[in-house]
N, C-alpha and C. Protein backbone atom coordinates (compact mmCIF):
# COMPACT_ATOMS: atom_id res chain seq x y z
N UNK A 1 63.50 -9.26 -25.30
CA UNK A 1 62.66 -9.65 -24.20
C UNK A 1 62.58 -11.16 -24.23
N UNK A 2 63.03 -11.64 -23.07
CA UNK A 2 62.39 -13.30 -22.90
C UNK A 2 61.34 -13.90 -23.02
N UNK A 3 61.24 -14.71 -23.69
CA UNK A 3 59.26 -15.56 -23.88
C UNK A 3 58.59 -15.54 -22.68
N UNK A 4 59.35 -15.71 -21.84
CA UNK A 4 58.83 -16.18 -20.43
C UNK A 4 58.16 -14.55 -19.89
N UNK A 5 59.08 -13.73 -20.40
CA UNK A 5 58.74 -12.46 -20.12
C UNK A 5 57.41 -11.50 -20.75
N UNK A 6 57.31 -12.20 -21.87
CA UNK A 6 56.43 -11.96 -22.91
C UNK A 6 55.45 -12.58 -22.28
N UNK A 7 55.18 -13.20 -22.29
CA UNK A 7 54.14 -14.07 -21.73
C UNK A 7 52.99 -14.07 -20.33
N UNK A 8 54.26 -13.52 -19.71
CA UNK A 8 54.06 -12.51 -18.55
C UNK A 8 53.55 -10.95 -18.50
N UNK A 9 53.80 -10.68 -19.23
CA UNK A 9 53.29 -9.86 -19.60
C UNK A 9 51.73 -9.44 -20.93
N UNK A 10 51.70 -10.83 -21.71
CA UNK A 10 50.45 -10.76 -22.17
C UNK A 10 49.69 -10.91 -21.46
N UNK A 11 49.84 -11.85 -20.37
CA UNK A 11 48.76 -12.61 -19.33
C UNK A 11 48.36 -10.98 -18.59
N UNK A 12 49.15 -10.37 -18.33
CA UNK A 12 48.99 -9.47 -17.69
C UNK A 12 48.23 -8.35 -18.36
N UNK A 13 48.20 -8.31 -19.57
CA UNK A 13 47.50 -7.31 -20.29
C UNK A 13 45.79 -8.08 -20.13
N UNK A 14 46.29 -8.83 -21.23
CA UNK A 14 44.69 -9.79 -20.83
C UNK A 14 44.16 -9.43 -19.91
N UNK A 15 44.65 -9.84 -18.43
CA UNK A 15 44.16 -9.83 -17.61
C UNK A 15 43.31 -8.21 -17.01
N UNK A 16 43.79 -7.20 -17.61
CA UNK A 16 43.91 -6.19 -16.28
C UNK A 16 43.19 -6.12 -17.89
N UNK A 17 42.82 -6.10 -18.90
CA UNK A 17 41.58 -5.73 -20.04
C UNK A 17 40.19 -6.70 -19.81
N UNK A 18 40.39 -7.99 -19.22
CA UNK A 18 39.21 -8.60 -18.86
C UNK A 18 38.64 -8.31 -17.35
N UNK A 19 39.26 -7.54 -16.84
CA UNK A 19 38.99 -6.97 -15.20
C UNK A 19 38.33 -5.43 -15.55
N UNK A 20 38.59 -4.86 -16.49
CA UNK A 20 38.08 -3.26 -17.04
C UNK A 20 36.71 -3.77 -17.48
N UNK A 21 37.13 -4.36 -18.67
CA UNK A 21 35.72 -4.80 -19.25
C UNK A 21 34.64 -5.76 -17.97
N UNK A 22 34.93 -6.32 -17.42
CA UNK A 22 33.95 -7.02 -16.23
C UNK A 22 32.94 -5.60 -15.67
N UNK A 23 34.31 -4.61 -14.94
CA UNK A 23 33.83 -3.32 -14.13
C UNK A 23 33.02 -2.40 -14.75
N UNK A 24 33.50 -2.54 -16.18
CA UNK A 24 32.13 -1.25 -16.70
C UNK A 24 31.05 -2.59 -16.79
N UNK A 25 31.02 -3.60 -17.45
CA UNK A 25 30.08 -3.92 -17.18
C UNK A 25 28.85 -4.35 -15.88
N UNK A 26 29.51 -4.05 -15.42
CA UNK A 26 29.12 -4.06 -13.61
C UNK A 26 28.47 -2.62 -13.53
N UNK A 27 29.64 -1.80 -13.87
CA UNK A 27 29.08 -0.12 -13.97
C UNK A 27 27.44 -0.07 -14.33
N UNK A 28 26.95 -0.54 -15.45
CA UNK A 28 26.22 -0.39 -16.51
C UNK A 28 25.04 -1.00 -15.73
N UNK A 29 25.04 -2.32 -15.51
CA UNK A 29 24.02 -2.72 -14.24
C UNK A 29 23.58 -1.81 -13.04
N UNK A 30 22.41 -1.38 -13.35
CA UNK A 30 21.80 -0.13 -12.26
C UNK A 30 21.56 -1.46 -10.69
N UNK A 31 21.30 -1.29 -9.96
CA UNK A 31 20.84 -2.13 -8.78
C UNK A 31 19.39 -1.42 -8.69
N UNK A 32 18.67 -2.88 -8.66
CA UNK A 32 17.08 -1.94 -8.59
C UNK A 32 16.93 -1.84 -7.31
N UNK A 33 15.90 -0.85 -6.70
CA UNK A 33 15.37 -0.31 -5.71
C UNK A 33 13.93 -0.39 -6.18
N UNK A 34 13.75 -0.30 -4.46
CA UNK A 34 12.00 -0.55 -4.37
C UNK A 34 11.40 0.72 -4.02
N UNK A 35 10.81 1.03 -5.00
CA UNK A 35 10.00 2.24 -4.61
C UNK A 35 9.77 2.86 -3.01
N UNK A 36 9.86 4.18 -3.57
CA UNK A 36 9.43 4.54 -1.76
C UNK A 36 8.26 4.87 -1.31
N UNK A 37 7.29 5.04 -2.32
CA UNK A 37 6.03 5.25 -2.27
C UNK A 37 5.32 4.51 -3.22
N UNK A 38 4.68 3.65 -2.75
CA UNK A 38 3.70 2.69 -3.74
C UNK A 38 2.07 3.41 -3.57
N UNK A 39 1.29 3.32 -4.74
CA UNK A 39 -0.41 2.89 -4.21
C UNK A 39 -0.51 1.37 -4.22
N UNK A 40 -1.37 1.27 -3.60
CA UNK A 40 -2.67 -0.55 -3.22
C UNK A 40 -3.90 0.06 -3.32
N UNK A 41 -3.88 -0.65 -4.22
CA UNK A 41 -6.04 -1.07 -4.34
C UNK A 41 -5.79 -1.95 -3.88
N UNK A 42 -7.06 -2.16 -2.59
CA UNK A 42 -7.42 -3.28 -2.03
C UNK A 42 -8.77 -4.77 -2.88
N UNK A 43 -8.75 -5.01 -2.39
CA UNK A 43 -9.84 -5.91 -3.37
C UNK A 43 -11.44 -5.62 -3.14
N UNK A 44 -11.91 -5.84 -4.08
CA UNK A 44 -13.00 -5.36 -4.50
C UNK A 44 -13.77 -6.08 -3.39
N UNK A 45 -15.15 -5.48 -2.80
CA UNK A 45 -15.93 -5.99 -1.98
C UNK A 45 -17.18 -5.85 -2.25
N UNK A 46 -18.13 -6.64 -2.81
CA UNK A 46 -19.55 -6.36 -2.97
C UNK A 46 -20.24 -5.79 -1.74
N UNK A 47 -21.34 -5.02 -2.37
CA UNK A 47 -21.67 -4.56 -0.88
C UNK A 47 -22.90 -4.56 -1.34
N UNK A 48 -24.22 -5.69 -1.14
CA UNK A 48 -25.44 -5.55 -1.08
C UNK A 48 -26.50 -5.04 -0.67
N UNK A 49 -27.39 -4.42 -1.35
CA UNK A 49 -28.80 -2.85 -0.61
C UNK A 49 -28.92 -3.23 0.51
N UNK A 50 -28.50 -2.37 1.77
CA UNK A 50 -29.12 -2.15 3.21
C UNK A 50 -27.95 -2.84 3.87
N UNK A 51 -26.88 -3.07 3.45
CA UNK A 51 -25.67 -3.70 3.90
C UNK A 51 -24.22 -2.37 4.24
N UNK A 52 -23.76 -2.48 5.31
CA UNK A 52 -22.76 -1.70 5.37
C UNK A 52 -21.79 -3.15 6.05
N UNK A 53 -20.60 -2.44 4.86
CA UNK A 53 -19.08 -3.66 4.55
C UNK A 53 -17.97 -2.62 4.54
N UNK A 54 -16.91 -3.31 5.03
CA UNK A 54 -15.47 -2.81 5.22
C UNK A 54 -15.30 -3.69 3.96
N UNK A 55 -13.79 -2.73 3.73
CA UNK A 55 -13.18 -2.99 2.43
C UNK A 55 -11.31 -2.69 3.34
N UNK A 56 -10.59 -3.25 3.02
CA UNK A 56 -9.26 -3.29 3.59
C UNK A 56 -8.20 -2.81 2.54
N UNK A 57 -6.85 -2.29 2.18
CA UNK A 57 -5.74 -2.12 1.36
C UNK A 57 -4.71 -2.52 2.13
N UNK A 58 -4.44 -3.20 2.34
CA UNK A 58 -2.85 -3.05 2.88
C UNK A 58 -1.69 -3.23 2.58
N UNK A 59 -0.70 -2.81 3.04
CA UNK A 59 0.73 -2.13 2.66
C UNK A 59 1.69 -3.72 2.50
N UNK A 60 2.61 -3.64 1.64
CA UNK A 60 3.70 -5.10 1.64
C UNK A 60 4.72 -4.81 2.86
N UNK A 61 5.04 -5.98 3.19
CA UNK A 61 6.07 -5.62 4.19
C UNK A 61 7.31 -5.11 3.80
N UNK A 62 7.34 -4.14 4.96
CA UNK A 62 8.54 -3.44 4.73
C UNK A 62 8.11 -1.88 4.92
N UNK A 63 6.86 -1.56 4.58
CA UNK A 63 6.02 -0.39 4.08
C UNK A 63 5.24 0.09 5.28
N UNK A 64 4.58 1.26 5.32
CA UNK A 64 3.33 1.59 6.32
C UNK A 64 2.23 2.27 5.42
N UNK A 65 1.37 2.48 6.01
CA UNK A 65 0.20 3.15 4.80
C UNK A 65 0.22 4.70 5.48
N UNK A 66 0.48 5.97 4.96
CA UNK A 66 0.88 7.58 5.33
C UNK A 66 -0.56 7.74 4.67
N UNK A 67 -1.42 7.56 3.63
CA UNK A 67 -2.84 8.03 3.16
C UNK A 67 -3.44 7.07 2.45
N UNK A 68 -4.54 7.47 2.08
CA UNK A 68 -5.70 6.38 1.85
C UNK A 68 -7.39 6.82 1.69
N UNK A 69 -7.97 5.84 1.08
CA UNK A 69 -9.08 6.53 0.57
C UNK A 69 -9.95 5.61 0.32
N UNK A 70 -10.87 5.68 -0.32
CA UNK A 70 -11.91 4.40 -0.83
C UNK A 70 -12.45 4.72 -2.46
N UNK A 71 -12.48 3.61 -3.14
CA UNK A 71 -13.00 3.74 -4.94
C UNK A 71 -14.16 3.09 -4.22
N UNK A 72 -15.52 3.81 -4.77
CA UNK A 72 -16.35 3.01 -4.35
C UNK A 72 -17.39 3.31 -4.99
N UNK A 73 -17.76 4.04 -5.86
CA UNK A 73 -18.37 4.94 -6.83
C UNK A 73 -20.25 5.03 -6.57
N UNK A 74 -21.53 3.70 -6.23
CA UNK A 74 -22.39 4.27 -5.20
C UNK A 74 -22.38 3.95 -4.61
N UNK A 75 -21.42 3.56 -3.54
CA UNK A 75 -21.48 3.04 -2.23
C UNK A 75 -21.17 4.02 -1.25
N UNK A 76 -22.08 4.99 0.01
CA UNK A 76 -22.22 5.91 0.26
C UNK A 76 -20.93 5.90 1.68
N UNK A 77 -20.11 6.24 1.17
CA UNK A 77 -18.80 6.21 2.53
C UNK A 77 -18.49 6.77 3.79
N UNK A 78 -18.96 5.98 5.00
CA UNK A 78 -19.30 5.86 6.37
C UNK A 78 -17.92 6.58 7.26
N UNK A 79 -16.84 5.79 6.63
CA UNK A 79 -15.60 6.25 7.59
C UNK A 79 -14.42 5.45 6.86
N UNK A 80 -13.21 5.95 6.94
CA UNK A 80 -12.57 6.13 5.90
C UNK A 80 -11.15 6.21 6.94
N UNK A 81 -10.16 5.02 7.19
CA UNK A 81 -8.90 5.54 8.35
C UNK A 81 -8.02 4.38 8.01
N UNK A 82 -6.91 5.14 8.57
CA UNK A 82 -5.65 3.65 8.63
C UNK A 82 -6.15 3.01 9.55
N UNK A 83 -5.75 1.76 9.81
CA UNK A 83 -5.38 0.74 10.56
C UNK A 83 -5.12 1.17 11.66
N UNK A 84 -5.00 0.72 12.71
CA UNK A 84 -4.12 1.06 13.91
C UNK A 84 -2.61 0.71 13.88
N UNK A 85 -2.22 -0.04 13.38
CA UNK A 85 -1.12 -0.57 13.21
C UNK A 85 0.36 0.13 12.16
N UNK A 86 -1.30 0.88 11.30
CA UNK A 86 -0.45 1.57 10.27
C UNK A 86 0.15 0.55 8.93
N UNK A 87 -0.62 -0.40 8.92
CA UNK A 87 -0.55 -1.10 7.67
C UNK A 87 -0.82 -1.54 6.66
N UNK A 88 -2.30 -0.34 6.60
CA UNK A 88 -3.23 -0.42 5.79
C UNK A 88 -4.10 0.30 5.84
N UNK A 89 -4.85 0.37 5.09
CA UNK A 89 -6.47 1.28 5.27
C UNK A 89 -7.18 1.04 5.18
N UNK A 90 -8.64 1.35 5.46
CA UNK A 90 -9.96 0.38 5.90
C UNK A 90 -10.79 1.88 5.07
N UNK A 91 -11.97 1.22 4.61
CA UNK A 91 -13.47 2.40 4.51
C UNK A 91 -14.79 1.20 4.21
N UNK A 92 -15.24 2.16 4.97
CA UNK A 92 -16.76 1.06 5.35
C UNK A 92 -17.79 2.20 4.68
N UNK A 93 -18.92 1.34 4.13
CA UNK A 93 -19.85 2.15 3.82
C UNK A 93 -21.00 1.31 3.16
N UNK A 94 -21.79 1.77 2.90
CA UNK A 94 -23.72 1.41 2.80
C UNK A 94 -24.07 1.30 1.49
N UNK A 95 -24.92 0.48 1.04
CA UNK A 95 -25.57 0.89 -0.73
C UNK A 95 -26.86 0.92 0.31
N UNK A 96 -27.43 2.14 -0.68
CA UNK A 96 -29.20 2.57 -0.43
C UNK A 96 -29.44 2.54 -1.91
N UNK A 97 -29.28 1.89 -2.77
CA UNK A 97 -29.46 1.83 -4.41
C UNK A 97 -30.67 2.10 -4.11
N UNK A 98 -31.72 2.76 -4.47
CA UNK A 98 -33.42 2.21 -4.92
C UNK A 98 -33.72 1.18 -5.75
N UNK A 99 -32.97 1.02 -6.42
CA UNK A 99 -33.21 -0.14 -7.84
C UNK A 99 -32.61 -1.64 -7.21
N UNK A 100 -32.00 -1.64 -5.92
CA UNK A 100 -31.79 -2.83 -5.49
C UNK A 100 -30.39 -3.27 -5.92
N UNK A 101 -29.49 -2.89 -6.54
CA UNK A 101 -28.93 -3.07 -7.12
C UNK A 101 -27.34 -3.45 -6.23
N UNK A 102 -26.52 -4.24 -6.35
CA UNK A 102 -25.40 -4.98 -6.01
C UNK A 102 -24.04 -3.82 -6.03
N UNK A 103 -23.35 -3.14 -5.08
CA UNK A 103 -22.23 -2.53 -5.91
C UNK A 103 -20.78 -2.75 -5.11
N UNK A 104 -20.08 -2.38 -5.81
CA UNK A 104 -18.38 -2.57 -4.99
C UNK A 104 -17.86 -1.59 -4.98
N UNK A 105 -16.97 -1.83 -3.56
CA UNK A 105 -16.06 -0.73 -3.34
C UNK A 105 -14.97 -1.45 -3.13
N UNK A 106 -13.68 -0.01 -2.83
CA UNK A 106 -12.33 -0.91 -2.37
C UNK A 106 -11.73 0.38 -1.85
N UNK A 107 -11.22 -0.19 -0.83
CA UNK A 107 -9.89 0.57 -0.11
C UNK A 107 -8.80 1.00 -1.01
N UNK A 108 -8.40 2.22 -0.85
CA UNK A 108 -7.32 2.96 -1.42
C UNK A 108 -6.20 2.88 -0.53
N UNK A 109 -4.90 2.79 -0.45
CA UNK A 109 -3.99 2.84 0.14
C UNK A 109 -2.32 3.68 -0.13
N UNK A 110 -2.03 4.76 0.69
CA UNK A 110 -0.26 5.10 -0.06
C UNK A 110 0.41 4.91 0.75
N UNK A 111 1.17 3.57 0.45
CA UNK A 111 2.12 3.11 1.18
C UNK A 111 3.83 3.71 1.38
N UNK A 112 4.47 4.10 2.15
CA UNK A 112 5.90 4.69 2.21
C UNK A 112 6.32 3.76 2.98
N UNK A 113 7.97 3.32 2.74
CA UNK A 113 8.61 2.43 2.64
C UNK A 113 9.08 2.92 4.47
N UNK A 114 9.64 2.12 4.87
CA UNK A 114 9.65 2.44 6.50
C UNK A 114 9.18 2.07 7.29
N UNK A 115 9.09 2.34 8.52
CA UNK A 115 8.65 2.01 9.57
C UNK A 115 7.61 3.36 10.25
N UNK A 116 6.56 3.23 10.76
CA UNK A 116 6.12 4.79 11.73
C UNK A 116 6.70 4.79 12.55
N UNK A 117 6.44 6.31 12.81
CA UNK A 117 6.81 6.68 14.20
C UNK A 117 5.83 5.99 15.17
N UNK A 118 6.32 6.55 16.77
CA UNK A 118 5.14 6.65 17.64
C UNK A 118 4.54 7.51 17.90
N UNK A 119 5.07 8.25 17.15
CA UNK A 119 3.59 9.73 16.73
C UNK A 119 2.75 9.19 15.63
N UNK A 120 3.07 8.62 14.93
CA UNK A 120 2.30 8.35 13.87
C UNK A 120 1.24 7.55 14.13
N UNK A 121 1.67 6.16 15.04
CA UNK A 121 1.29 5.11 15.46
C UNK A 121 0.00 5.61 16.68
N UNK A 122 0.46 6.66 17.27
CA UNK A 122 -0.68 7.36 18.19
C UNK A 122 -1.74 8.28 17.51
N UNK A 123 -1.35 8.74 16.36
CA UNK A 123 -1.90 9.39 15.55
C UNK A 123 -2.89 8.42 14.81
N UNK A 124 -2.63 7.29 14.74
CA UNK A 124 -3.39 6.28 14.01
C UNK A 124 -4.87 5.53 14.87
N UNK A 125 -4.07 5.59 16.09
CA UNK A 125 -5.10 4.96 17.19
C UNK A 125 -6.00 5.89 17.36
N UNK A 126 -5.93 6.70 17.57
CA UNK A 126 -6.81 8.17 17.60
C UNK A 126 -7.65 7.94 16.54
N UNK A 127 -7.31 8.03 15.21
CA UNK A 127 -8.39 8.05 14.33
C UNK A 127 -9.02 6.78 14.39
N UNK A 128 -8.59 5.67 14.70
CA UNK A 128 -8.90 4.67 14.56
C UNK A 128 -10.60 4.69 15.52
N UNK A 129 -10.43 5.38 16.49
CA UNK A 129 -11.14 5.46 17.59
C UNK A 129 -12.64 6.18 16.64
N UNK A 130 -11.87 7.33 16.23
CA UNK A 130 -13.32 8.15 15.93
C UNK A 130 -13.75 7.82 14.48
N UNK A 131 -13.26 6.87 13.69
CA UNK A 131 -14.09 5.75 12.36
C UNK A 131 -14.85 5.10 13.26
N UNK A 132 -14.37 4.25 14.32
CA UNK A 132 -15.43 3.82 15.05
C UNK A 132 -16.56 4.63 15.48
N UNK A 133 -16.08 5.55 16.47
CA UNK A 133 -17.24 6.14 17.21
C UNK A 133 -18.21 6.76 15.26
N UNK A 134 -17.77 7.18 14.51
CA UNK A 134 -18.55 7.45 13.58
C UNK A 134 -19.48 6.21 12.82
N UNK A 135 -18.71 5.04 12.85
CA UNK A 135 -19.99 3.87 12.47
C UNK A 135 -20.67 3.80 13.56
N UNK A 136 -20.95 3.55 14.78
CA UNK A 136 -21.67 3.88 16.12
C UNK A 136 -22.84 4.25 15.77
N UNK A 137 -22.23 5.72 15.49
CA UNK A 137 -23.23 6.81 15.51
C UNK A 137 -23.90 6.64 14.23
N UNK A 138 -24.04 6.51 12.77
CA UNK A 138 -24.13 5.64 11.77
C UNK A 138 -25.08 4.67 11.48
N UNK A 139 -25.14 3.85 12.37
CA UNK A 139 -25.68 2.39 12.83
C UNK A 139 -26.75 3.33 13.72
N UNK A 140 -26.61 4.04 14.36
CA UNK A 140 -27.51 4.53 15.45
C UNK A 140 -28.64 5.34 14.65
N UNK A 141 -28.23 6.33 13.70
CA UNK A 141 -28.82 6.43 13.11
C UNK A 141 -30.19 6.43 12.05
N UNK A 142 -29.58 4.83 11.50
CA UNK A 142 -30.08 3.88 10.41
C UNK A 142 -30.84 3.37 11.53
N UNK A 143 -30.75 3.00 12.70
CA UNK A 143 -31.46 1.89 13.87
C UNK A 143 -32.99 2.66 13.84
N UNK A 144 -32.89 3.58 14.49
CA UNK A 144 -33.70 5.35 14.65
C UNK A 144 -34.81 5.31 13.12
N UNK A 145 -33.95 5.57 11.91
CA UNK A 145 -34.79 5.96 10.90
C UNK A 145 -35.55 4.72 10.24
N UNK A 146 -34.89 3.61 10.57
CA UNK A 146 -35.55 2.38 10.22
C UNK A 146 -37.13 1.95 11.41
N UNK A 147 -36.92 2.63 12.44
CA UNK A 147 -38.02 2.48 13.77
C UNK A 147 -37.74 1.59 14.50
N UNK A 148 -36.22 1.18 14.67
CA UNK A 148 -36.03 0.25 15.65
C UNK A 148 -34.94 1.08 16.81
């Protein structure tokens, strides 16, 4: 065999062994992905005796909020809905502590990766409507039992 040939042919081994070894190592590298379902806690919101406060979660972009909830442990929970938009979740609610006492709540949120529908999105406005009409009525309430 000729040097020239030899040579040509090591290069060629080399080569097509440093192109294997590159590919498994490529193999071996997973590609991360972003979850398709996240939770959000929203941030904590003090809510002071005789005070009713919204608390918000919302979703990162890219995401919509499909369920949701409120941590709020004595803060007595008024209404509880996505967004209209579908990008988050809202819950409003009251401390009646007797002891006077300061407490927090926070929006719960489960975000799925996507976009809504316009069922979803109509589905959202809808509720959106009757969290309202339920603080309304709520407020109307408290107005009434307070004597105003």
């Amino acid at each position: 065999m000729s040097k020239l040939m030899s040579i040509v042919l090591a290069s060629a081994v080399a080569l097509l062994g440093a192109t294997t070894l590159a590919g498994a190592a490529a193999s071996k590298k997973r590609p991360t992905k972003s979850p398709t379902v996240i939770p959000v806690l929203g941030a904590p919101v003090d809510v002071p005796v005789g005070q009713f406060v919204k608390t918000f979660a919302y979703c990162p972009k890219g995401y919509y909020v499909t369920g949701g909830g409120v941590y709020n442990g004595a803060i007595a929970e008024i209404a509880s809905s996505p967004t209209k938009d579908l990008h988050g979740w809202f819950a409003d609610g009251t401390n009646s502590d007797p002891a006077g006492r300061t407490f927090q709540h926070r929006a719960v949120a489960v975000c799925t990766k996507g976009s809504p529908t316009a069922a979803a999105l109509a589905s959202a406005a809808s509720a959106a409507r009757l969290a309202q009409q339920a603080e309304r009525e709520y407020a109307a309430r408290q107005a009434v039992a307070a004597g105003g």
